[in-house]
C-alpha atoms as a PDB file:
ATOM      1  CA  UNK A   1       0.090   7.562 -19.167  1.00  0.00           C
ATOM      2  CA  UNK A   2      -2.290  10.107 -20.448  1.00  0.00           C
ATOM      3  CA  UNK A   3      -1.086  13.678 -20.468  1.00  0.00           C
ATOM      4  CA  UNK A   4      -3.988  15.861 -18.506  1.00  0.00           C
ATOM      5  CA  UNK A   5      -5.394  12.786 -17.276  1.00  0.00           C
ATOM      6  CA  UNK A   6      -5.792  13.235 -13.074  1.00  0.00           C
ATOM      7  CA  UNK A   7      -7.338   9.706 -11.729  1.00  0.00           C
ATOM      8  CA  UNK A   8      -9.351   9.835  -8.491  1.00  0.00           C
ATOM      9  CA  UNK A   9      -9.915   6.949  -6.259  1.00  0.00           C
ATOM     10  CA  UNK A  10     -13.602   5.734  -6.370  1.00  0.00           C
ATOM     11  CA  UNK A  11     -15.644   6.527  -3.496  1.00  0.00           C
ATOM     12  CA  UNK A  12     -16.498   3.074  -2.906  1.00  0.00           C
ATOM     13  CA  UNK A  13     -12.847   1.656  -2.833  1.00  0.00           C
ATOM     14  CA  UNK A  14     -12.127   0.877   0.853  1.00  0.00           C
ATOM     15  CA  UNK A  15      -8.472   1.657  -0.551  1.00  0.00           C
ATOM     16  CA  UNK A  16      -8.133   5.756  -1.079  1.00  0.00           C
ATOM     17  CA  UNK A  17      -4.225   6.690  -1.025  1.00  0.00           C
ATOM     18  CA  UNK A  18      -3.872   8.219  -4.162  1.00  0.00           C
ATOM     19  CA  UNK A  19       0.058   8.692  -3.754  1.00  0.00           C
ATOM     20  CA  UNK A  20       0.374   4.939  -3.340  1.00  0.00           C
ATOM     21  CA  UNK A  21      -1.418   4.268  -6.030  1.00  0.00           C
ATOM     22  CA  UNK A  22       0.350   6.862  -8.507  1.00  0.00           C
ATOM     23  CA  UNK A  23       3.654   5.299  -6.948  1.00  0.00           C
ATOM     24  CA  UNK A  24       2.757   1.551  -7.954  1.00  0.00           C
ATOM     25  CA  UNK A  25       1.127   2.469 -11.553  1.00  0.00           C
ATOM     26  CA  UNK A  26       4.754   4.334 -12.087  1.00  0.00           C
ATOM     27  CA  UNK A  27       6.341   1.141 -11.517  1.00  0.00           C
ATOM     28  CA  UNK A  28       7.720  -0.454 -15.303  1.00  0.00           C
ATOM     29  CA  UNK A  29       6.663  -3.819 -16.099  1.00  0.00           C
ATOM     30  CA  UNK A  30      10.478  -5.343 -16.011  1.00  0.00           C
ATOM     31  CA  UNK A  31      11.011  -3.615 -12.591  1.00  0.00           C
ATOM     32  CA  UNK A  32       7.623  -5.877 -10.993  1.00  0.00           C
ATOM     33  CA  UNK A  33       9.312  -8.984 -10.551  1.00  0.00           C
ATOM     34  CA  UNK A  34      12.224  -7.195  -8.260  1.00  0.00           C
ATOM     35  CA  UNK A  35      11.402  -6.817  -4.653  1.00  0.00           C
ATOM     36  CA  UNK A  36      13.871  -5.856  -1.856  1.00  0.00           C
ATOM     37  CA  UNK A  37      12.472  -9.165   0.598  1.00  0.00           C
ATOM     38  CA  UNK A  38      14.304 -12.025   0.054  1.00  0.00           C
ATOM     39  CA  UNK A  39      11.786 -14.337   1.282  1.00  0.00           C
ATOM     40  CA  UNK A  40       9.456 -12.919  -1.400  1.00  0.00           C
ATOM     41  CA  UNK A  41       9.470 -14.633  -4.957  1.00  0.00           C
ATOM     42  CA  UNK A  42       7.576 -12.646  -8.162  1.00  0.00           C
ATOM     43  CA  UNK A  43       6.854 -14.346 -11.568  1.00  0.00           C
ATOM     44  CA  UNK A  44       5.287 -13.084 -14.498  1.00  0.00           C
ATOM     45  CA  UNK A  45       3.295 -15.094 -16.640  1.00  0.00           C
ATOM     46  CA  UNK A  46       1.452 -14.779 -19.252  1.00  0.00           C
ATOM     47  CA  UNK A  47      -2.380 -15.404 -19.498  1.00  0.00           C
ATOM     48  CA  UNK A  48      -2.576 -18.525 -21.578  1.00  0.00           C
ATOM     49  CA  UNK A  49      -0.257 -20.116 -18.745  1.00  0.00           C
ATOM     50  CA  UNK A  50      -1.696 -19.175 -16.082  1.00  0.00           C
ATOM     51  CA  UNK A  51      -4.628 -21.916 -15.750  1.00  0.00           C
ATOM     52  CA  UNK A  52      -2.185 -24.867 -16.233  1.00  0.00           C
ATOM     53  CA  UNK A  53      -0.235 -23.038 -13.571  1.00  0.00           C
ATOM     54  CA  UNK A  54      -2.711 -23.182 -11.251  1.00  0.00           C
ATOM     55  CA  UNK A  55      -3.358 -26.747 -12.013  1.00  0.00           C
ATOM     56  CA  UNK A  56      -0.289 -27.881 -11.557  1.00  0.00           C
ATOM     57  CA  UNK A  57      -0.106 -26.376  -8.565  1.00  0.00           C
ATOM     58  CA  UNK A  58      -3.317 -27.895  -6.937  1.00  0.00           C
ATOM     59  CA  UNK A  59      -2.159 -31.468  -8.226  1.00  0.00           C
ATOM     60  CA  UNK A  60       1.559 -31.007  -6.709  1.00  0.00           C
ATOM     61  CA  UNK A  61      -0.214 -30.090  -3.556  1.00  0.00           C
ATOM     62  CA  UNK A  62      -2.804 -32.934  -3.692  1.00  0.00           C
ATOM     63  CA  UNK A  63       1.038 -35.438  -3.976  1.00  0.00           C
ATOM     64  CA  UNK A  64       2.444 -33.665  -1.380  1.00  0.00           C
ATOM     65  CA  UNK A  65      -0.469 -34.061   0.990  1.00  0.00           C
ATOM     66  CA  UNK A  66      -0.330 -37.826   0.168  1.00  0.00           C
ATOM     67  CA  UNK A  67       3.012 -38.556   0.779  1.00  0.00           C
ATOM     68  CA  UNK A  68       3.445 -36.783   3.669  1.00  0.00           C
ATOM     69  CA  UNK A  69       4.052 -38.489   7.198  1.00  0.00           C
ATOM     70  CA  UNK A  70       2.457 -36.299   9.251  1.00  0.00           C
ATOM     71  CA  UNK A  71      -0.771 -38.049  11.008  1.00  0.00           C
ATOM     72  CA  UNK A  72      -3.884 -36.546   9.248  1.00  0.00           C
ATOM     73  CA  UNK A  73      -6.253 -34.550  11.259  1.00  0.00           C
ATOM     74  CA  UNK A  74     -10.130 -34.440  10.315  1.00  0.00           C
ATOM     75  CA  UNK A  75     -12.445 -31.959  12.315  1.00  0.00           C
ATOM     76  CA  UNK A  76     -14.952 -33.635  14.092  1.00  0.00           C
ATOM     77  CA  UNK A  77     -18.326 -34.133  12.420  1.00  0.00           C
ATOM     78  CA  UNK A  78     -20.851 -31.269  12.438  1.00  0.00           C
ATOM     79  CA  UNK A  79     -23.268 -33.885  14.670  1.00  0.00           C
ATOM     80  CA  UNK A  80     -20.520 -34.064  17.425  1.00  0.00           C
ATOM     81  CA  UNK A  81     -20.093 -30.520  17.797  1.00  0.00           C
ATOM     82  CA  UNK A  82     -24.155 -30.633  18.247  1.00  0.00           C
ATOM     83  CA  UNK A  83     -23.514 -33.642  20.628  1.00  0.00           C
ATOM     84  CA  UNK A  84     -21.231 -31.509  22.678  1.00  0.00           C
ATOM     85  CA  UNK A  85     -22.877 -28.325  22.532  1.00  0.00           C
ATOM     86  CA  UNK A  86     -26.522 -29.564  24.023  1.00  0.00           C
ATOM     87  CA  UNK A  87     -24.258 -32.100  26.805  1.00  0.00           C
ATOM     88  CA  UNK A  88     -22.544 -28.563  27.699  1.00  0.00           C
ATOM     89  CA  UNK A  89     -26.246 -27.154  28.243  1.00  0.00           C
ATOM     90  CA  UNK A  90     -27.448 -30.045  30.015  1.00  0.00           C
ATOM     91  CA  UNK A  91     -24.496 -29.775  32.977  1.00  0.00           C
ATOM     92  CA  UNK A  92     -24.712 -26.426  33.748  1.00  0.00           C
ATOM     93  CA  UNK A  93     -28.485 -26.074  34.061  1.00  0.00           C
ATOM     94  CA  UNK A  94     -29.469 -22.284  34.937  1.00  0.00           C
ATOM     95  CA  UNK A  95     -26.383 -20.575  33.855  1.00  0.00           C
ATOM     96  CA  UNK A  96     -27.061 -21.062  29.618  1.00  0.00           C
ATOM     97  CA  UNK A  97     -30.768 -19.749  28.804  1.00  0.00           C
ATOM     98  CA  UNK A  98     -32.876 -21.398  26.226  1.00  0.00           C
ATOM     99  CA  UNK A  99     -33.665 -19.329  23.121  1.00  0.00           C
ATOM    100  CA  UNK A 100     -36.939 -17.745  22.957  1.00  0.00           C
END
């Protein structure tokens, strides 16, 4: 770090603990990867892997989503919820008021 250097959180940042954030920039780059949860798994990687990473990862989901046995579930179609909405108006006249 820069000697005399004080950062200050921006006014905008919704985030403002300044001690957290002086705790994680104090944190070495080959301690990142080590975290005390073991359900938790870090990797490093470097930048010219990181978009065949990703699209690896959305192809290996796409196979697993196709092989899988569980029954698919679609959400109904954006007419049906219409459908339902205006029958739901309809049965209970006098306690749903029109819109203006």
């Amino acid at each position: 770090m820069l000697e005399g250097f004080s950062y200050r959180m921006p006014r905008w940042h919704p985030f403002q603990d300044q001690a957290a954030c002086e705790r994680v920039r104090g944190i070495k780059r080959e301690d990142v990867t080590k975290t005390p949860s073991p359900h938790l798994k870090i990797n490093m990687i470097r930048d010219d892997e990181f978009t065949f990473r990703m699209i690896m990862e959305i192809f290996g989901r796409i196979k697993q989503a196709s092989t899988r046995t569980a029954p698919r579930v679609d959400p109904p179609p954006a007419g049906a919820a219409l459908q339902l909405g205006s029958s739901l108006v309809q049965q209970a006249p006098g306690q749903l008021q029109e819109p203006v």
